[in-house]
C-alpha atoms as a PDB file:
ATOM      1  CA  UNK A   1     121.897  71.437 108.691  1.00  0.00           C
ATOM      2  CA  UNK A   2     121.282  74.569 107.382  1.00  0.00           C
ATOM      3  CA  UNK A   3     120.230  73.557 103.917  1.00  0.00           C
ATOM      4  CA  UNK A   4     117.548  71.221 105.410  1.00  0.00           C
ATOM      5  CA  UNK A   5     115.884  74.851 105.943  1.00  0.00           C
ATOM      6  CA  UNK A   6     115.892  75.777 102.689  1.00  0.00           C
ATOM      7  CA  UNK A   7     112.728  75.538 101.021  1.00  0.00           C
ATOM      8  CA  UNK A   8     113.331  76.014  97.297  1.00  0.00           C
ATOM      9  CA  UNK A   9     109.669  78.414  95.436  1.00  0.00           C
ATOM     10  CA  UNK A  10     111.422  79.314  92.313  1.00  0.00           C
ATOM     11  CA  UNK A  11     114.531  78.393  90.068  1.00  0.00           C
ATOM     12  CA  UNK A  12     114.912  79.471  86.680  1.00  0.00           C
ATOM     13  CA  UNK A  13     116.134  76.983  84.044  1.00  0.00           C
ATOM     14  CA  UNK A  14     119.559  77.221  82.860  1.00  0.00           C
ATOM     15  CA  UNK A  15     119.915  78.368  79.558  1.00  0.00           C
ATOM     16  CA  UNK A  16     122.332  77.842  76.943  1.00  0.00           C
ATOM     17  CA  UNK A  17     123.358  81.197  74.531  1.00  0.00           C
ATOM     18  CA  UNK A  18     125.843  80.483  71.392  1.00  0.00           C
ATOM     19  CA  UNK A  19     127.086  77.036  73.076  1.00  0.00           C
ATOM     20  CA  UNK A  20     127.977  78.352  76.335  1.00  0.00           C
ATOM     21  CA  UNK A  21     126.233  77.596  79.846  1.00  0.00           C
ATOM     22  CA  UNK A  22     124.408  80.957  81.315  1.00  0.00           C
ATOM     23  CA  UNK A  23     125.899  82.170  85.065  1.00  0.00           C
ATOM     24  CA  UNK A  24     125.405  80.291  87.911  1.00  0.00           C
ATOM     25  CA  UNK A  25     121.758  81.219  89.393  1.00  0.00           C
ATOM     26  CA  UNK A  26     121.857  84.282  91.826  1.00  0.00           C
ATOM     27  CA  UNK A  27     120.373  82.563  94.840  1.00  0.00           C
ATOM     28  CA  UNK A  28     117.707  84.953  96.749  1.00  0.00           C
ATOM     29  CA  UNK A  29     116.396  84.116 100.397  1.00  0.00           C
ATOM     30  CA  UNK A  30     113.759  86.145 101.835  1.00  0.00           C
ATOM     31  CA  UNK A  31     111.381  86.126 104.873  1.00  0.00           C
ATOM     32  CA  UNK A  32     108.322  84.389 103.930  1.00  0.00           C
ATOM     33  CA  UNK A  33     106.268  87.515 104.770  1.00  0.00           C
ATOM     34  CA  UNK A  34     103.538  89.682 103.095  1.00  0.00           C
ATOM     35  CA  UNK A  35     105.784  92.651 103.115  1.00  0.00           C
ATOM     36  CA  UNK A  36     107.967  90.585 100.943  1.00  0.00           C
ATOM     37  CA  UNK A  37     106.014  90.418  98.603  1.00  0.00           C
ATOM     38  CA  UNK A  38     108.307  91.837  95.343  1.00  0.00           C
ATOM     39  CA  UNK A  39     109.836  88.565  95.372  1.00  0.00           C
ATOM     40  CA  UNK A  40     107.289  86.724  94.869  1.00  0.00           C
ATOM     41  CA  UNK A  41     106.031  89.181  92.114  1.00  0.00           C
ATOM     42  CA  UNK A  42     108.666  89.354  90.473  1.00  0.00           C
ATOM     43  CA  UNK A  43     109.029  85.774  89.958  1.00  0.00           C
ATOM     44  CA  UNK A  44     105.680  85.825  89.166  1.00  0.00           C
ATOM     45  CA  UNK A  45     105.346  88.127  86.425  1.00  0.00           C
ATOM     46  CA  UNK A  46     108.846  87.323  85.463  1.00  0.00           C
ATOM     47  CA  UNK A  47     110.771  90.042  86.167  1.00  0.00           C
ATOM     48  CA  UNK A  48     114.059  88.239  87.001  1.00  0.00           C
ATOM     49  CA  UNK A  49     113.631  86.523  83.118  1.00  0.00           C
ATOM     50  CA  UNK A  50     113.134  89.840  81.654  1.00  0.00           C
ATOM     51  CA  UNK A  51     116.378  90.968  82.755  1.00  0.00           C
ATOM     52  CA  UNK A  52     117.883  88.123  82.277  1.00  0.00           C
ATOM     53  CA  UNK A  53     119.061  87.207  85.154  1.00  0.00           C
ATOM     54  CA  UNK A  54     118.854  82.836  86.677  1.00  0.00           C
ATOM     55  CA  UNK A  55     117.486  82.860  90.328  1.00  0.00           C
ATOM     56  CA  UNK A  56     117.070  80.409  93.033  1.00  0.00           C
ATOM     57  CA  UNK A  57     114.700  81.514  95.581  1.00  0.00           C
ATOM     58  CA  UNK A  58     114.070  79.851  98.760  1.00  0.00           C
ATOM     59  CA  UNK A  59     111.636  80.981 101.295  1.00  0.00           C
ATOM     60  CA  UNK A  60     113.100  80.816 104.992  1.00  0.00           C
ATOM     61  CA  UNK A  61     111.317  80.992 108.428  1.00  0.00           C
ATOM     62  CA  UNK A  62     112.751  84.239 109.669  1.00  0.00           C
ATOM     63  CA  UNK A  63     115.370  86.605 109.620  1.00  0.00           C
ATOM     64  CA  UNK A  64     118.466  84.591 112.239  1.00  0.00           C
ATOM     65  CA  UNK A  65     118.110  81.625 109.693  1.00  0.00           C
ATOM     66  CA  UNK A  66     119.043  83.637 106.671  1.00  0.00           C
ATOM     67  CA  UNK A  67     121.997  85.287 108.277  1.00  0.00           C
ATOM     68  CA  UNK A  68     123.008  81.581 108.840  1.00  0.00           C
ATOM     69  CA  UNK A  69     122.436  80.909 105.309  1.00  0.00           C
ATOM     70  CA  UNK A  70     124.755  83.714 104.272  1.00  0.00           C
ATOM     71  CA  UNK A  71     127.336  83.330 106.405  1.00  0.00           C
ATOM     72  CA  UNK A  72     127.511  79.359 104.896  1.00  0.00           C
ATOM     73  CA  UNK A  73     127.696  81.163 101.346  1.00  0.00           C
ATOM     74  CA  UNK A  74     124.080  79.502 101.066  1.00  0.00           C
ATOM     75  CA  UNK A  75     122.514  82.742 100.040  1.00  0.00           C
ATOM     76  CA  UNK A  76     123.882  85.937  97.633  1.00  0.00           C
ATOM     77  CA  UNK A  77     121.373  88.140  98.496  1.00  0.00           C
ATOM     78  CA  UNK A  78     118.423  88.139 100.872  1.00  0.00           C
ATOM     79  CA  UNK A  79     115.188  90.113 101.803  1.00  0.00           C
ATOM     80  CA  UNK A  80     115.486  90.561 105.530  1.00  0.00           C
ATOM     81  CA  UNK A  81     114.249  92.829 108.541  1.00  0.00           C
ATOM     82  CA  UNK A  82     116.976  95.602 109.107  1.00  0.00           C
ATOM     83  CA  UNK A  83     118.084  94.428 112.594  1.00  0.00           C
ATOM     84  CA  UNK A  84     119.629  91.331 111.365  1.00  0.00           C
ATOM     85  CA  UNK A  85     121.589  92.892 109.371  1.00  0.00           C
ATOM     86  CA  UNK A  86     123.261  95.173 111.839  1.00  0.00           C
ATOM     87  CA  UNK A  87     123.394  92.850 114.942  1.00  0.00           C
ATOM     88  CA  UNK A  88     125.072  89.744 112.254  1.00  0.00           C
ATOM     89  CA  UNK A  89     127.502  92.909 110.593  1.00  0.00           C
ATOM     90  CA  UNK A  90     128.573  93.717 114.270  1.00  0.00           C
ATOM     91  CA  UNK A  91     129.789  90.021 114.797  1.00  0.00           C
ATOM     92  CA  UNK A  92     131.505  89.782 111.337  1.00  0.00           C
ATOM     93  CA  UNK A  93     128.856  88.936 108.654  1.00  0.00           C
ATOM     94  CA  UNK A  94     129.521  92.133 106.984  1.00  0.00           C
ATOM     95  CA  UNK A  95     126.511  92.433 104.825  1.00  0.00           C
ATOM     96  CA  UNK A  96     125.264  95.772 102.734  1.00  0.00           C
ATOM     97  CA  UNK A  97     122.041  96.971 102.596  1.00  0.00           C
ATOM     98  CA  UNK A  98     120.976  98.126  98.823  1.00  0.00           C
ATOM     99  CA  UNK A  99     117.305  98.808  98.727  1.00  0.00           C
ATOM    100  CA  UNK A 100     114.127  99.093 101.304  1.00  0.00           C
ATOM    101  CA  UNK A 101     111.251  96.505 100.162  1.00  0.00           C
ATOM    102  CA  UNK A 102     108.269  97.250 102.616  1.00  0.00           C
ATOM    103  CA  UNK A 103     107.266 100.092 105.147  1.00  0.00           C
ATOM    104  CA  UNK A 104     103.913  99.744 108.193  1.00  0.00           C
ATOM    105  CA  UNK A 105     103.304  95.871 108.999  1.00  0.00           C
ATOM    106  CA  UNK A 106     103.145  95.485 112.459  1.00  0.00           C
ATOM    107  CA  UNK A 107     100.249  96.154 115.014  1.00  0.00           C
ATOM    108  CA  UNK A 108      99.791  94.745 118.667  1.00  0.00           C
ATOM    109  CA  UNK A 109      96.302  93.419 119.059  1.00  0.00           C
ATOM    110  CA  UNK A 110      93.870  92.881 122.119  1.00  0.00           C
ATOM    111  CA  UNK A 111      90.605  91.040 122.289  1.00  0.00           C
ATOM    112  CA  UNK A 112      87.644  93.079 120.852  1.00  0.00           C
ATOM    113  CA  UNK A 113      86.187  92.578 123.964  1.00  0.00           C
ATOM    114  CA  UNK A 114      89.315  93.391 126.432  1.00  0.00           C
ATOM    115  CA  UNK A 115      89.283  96.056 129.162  1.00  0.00           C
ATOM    116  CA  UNK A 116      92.480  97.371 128.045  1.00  0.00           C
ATOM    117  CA  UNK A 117      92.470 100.681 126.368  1.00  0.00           C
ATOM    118  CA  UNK A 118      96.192 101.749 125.818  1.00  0.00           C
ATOM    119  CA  UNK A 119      99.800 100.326 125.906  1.00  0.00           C
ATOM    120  CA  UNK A 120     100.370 101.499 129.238  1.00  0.00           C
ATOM    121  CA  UNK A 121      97.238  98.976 130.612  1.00  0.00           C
ATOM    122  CA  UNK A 122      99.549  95.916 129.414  1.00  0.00           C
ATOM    123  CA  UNK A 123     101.354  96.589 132.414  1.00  0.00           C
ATOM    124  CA  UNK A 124     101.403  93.080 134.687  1.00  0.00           C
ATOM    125  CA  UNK A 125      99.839  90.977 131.700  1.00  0.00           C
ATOM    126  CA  UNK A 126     101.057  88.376 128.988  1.00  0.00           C
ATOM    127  CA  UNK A 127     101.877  90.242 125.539  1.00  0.00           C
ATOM    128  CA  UNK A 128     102.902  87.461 122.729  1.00  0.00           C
ATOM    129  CA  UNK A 129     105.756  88.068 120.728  1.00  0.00           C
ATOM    130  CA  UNK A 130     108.895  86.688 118.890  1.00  0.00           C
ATOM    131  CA  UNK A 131     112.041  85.557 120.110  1.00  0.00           C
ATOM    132  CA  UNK A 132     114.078  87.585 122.134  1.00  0.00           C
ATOM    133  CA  UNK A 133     116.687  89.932 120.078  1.00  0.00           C
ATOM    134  CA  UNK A 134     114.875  89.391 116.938  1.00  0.00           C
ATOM    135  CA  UNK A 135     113.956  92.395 114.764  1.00  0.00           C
ATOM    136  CA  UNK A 136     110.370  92.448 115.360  1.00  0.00           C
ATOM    137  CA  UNK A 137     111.770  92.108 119.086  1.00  0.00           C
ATOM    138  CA  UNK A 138     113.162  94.871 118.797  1.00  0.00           C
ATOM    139  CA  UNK A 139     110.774  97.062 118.114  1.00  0.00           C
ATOM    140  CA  UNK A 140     108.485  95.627 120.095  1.00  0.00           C
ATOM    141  CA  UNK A 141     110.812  96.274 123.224  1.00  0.00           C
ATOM    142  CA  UNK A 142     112.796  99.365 122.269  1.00  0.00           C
ATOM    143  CA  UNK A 143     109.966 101.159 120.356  1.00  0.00           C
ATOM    144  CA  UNK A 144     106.151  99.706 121.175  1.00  0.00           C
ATOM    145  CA  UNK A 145     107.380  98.987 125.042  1.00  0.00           C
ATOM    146  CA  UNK A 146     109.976 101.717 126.203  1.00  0.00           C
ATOM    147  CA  UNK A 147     109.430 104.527 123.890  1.00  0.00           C
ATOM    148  CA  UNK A 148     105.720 104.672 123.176  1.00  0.00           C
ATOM    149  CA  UNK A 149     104.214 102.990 126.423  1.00  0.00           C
ATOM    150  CA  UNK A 150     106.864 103.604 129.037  1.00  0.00           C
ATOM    151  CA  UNK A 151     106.821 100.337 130.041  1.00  0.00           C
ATOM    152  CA  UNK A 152     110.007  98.203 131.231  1.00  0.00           C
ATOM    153  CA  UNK A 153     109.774  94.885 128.860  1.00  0.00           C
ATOM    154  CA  UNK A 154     111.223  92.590 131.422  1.00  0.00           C
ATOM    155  CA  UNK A 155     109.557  93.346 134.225  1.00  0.00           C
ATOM    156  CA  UNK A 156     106.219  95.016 133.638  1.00  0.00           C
ATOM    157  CA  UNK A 157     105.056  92.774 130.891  1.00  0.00           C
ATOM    158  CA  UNK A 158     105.246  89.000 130.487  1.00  0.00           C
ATOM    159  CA  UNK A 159     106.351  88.856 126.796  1.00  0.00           C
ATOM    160  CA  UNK A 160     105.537  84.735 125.505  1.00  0.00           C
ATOM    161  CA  UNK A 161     107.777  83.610 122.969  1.00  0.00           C
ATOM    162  CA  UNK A 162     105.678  82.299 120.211  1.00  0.00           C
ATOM    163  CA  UNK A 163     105.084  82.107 116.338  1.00  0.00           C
ATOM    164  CA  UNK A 164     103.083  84.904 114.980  1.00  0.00           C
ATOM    165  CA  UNK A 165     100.682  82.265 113.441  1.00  0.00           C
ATOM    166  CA  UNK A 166      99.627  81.010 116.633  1.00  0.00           C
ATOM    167  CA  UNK A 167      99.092  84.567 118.251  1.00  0.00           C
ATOM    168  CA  UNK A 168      95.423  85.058 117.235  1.00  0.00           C
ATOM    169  CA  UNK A 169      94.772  81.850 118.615  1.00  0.00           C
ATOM    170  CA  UNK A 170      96.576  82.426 122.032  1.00  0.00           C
ATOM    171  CA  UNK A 171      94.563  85.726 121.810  1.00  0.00           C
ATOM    172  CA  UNK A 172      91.132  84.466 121.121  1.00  0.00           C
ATOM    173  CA  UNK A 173      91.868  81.727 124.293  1.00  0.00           C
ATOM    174  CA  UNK A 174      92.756  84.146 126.662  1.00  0.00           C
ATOM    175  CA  UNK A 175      96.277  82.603 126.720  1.00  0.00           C
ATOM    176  CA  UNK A 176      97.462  86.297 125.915  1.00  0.00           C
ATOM    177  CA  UNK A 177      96.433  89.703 126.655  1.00  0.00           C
ATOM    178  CA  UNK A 178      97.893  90.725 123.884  1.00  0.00           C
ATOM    179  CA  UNK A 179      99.966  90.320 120.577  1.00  0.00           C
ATOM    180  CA  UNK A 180     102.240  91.947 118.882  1.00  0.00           C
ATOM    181  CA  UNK A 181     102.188  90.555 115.276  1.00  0.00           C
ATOM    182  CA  UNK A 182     101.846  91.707 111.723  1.00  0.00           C
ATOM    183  CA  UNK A 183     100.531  91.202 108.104  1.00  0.00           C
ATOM    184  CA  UNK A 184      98.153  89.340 107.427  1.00  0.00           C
ATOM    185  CA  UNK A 185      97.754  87.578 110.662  1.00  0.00           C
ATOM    186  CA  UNK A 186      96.913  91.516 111.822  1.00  0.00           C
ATOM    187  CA  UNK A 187      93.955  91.696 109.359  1.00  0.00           C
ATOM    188  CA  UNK A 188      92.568  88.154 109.584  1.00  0.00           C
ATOM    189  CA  UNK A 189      91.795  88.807 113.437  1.00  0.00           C
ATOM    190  CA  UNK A 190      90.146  92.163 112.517  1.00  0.00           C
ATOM    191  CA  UNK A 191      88.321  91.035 110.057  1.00  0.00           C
ATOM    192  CA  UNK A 192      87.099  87.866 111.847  1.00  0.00           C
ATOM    193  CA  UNK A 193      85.930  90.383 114.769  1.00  0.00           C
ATOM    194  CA  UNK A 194      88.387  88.974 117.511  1.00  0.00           C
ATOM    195  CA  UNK A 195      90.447  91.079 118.135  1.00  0.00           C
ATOM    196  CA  UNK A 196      91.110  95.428 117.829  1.00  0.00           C
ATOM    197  CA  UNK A 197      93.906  97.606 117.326  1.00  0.00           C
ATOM    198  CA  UNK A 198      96.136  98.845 120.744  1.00  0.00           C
ATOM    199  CA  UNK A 199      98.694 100.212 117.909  1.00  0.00           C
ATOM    200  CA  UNK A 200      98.639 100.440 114.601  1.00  0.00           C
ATOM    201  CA  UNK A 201     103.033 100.709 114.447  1.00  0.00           C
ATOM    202  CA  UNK A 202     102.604 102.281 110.691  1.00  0.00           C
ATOM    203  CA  UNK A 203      99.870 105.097 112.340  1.00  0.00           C
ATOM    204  CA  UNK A 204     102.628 105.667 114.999  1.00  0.00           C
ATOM    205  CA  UNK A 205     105.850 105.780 112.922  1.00  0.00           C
ATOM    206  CA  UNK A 206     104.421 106.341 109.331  1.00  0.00           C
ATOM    207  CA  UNK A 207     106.167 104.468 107.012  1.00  0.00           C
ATOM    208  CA  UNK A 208     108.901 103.386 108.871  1.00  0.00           C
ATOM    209  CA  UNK A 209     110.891 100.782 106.918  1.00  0.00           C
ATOM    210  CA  UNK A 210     111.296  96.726 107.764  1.00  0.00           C
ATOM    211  CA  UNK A 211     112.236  94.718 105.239  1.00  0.00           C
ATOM    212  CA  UNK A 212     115.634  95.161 102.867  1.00  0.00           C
ATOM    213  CA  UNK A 213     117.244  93.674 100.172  1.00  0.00           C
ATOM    214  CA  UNK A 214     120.516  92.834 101.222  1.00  0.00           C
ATOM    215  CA  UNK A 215     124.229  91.599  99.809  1.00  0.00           C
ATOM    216  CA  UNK A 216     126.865  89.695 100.435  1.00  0.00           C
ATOM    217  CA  UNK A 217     130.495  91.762  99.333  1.00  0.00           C
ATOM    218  CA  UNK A 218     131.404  89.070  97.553  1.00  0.00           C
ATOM    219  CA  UNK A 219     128.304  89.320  95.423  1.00  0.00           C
ATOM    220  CA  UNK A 220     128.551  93.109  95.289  1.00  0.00           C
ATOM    221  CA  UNK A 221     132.306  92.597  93.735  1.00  0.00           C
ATOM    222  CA  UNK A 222     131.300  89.426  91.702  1.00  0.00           C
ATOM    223  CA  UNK A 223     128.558  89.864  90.372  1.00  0.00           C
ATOM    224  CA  UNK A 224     127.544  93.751  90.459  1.00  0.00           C
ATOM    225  CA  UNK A 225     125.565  93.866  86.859  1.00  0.00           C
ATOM    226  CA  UNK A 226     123.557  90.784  88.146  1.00  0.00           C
ATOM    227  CA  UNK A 227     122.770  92.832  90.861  1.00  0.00           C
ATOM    228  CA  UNK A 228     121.603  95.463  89.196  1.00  0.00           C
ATOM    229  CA  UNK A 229     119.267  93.064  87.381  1.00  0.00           C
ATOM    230  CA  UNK A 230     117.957  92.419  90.782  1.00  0.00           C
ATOM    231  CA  UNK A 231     117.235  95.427  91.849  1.00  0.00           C
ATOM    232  CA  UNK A 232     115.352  96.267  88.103  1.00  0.00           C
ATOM    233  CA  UNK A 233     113.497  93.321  88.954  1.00  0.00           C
ATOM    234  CA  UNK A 234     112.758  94.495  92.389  1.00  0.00           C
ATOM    235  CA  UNK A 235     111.999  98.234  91.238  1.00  0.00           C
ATOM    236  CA  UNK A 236     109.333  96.594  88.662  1.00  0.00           C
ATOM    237  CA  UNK A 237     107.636  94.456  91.126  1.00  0.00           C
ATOM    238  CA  UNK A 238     107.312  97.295  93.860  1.00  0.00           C
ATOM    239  CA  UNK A 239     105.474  99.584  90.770  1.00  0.00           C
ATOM    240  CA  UNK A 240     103.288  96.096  89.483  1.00  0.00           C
ATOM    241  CA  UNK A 241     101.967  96.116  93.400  1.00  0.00           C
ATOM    242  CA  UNK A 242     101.422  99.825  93.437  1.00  0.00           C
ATOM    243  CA  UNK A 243      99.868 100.524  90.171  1.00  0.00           C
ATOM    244  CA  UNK A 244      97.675  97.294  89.935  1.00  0.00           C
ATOM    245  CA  UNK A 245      96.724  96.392  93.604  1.00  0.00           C
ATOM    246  CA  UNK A 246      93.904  94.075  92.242  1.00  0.00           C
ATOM    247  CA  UNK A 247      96.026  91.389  90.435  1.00  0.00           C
ATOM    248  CA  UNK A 248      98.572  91.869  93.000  1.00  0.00           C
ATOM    249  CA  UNK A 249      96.234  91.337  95.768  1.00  0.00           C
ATOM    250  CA  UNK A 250      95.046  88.169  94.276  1.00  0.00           C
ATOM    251  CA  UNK A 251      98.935  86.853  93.194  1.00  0.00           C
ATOM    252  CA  UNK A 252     100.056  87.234  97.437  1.00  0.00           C
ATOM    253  CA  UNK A 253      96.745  85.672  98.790  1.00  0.00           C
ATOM    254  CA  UNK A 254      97.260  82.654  96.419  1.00  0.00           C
ATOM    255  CA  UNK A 255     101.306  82.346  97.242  1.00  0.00           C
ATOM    256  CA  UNK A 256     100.372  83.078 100.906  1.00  0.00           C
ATOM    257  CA  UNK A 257      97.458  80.168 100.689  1.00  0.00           C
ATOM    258  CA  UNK A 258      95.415  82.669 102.067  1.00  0.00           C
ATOM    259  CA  UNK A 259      92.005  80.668 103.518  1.00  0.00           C
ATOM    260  CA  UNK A 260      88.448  82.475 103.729  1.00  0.00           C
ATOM    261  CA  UNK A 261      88.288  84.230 107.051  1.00  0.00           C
ATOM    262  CA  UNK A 262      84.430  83.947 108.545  1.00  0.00           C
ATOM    263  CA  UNK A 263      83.164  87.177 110.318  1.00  0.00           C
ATOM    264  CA  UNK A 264      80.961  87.210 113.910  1.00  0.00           C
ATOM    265  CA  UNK A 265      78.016  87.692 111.463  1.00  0.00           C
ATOM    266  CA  UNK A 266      78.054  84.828 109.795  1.00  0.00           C
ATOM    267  CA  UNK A 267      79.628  86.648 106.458  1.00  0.00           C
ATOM    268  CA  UNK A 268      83.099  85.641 104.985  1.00  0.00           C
ATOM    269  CA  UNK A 269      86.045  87.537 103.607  1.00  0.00           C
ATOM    270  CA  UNK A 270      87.763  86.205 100.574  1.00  0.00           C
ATOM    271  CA  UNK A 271      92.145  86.221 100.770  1.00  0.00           C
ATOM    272  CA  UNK A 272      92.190  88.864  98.528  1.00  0.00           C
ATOM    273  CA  UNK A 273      90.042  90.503 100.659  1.00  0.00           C
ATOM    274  CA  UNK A 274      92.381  90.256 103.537  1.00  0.00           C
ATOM    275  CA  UNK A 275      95.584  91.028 101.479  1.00  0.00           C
ATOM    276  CA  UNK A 276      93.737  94.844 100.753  1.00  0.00           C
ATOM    277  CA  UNK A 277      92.833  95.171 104.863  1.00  0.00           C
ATOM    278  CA  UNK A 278      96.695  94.352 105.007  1.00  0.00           C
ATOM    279  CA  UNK A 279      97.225  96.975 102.741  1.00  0.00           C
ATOM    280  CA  UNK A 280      96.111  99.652 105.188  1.00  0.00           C
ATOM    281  CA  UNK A 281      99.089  99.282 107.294  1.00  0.00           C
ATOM    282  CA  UNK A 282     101.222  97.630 104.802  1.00  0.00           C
ATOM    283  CA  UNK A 283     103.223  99.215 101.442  1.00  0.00           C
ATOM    284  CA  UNK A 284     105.925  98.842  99.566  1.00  0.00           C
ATOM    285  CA  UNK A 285     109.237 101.540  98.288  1.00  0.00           C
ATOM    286  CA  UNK A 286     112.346 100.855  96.982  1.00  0.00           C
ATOM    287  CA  UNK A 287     113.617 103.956  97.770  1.00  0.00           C
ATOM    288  CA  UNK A 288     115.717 104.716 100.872  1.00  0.00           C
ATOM    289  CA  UNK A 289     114.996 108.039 102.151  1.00  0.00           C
ATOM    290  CA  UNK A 290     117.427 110.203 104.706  1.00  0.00           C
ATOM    291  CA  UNK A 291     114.022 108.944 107.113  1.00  0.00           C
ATOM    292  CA  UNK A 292     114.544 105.391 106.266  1.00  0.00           C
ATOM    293  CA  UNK A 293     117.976 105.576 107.394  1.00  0.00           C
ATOM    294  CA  UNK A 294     117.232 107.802 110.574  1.00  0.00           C
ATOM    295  CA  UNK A 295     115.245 104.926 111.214  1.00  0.00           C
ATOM    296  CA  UNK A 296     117.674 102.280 110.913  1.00  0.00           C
ATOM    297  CA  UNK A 297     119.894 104.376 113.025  1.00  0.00           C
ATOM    298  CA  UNK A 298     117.016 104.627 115.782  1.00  0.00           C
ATOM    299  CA  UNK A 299     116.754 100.809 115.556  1.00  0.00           C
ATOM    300  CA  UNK A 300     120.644 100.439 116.266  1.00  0.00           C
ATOM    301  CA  UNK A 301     120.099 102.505 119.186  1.00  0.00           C
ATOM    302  CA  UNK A 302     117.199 100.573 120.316  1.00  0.00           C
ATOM    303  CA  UNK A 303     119.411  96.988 119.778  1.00  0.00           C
ATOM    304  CA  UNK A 304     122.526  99.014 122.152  1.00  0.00           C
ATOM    305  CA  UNK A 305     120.420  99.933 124.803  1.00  0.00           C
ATOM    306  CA  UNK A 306     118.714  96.881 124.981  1.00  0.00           C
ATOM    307  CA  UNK A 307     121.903  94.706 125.297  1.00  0.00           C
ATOM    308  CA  UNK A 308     121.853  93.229 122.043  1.00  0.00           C
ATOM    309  CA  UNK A 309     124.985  94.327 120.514  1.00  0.00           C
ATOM    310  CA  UNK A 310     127.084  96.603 122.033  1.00  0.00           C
ATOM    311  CA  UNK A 311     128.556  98.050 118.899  1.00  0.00           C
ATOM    312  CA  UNK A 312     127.835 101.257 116.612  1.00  0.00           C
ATOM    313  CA  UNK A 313     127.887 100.440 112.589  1.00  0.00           C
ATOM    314  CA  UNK A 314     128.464 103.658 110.777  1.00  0.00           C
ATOM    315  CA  UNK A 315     125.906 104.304 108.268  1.00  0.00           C
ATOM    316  CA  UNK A 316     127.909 104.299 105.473  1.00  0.00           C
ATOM    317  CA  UNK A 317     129.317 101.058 106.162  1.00  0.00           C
ATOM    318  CA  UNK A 318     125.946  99.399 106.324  1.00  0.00           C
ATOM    319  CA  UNK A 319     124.182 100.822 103.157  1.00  0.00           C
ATOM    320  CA  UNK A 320     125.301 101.144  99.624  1.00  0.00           C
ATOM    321  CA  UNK A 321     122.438 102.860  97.353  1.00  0.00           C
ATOM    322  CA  UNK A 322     124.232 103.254  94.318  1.00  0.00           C
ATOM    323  CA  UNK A 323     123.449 100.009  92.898  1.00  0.00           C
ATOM    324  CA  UNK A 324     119.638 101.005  93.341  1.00  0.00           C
ATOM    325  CA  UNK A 325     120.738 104.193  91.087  1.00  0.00           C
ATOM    326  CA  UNK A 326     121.713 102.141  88.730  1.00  0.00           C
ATOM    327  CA  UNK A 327     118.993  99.842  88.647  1.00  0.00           C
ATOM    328  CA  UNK A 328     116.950 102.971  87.744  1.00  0.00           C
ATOM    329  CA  UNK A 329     118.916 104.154  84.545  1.00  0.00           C
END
């Protein structure tokens, strides 16, 4: 069942070297996000071939059916929102978090022409979001909800389960108040003119960290040089999106299928266009910082006191940094 969501984007060819058959393709599943973006350019520009290293990348629908995917030995490695991986390693799925991909993303959004003002007004009205005890769920109840707007999520605001590509819609229709979404969905609203920032999650928490590259400890003992590969690959790909933002811009809005958004005025805004809006709220590290992991911690906290798990994960069991070390040598 679970393979039927597997949608294969890239697989290198096998290759043959003095008569013998290369390793078995490392497989890579990832979010298929914006902030994921490495992946993609790395694929792209080749990254995985320079290092020599077969993938198998399939693009998945969120981060619940990856965990699935690794815990059927679908997956080695994955690019997935930090909460999974906690809430799947307290039930048993003892994965390891090597890298950070992304940091910013997220925003909640309210009709340009809505009376509310702050987070506090979405008191008593409909807010769309994701489904319940998901990672963006979390932060949207522990962080954007409790912390920031002292609000109760279950009983002072009508959260509507619903995917983040129909939000601006549900928005523009007055189905919603609100919507708490991300990249690029954030940035086509803005830029069409329907919609303004409530909270800008990036202004609020700069650079707080999402997305990670993740990996099985089977993999880890396996495989640990093709690993390494990975995470060259991944280190490359982060630096090609940093250092030239132009060609990268152009490589996301094309894998993305990024259509012309058409302002109030009549004007229209090419994908690229919308991939460097993105970028305002929206950029990419490798690096885990001791702030990237006080965040992760923060998150875990969020995920107990929301019922979600009801278990602590000690740091040090969750995240394993020196293969990023060595992907730097």
């Amino acid at each position: 069942m679970i393979k039927a969501l597997l949608l294969p984007v890239a697989l290198a060819a096998t290759s043959w070297l003095g008569g013998a058959q290369a390793a078995e393709p490392l497989r890579i599943g990832y979010v298929m996000a914006m902030a994921n973006a490495p992946v993609i350019v790395a694929e792209k520009q080749g990254y995985y071939r320079d290092e020599g290293l077969a993938v198998d990348i399939k693009a998945l629908g969120d981060g619940p059916v990856i965990q699935q995917a690794l815990a059927a030995h679908e997956l080695d490695v994955a690019y997935v929102g930090t909460p999974p991986v906690y809430q799947w390693y307290a039930r048993g799925l003892k994965s390891v978090i090597l890298a950070k991909v992304n940091y910013g993303q997220a925003a909640v959004l309210t009709r340009s022409d809505s009376p509310i003002k702050s987070l506090a007004e979405l008191k008593g009205h409909k807010l769309a979001g994701v489904k319940k005890g998901s990672g963006m769920d979390v932060l949207l109840r522990g962080y954007v909800l409790k912390e920031n707007a002292k609000l109760q999520p279950d009983t002072d605001v009508e959260i509507v389960d619903m995917p983040p590509g129909n939000m601006n819609a549900a928005l523009e229709r007055g189905i919603v108040d609100a919507a708490f979404t991300w990249e690029p969905f954030v940035s086509q609203a803005l830029l069409r003119g329907s919609a303004r920032l409530l909270l800008d999650v990036n202004q609020a928490l700069p650079n707080y960290p999402w997305y990670v590259v993740i990996g099985l400890p089977e993999t880890l003992k396996q495989r640990p040089d093709d690993v390494v590969k990975l995470l060259r690959a991944h280190r490359k790909a982060i630096a090609f999106l940093n250092e030239h933002p132009a060609e990268a811009n152009a490589i996301i809005a094309e894998a993305f299928k990024l259509e012309t958004v058409q302002r109030a005025d009549g004007s229209t805004v090419s994908g690229v266009e919308i991939v460097a809006e993105a970028r305002k709220r929206l950029g990419w590290s490798a690096e885990l910082q001791a702030s990237d992991l006080a965040f992760i911690q923060r998150l875990m906290n969020y995920s107990n006191e929301l019922k979600f798990m009801d278990a602590q994960i000690p740091l040090k069991d969750l995240v394993d940094t020196s293969y990023l070390q060595k992907a730097s040598r």
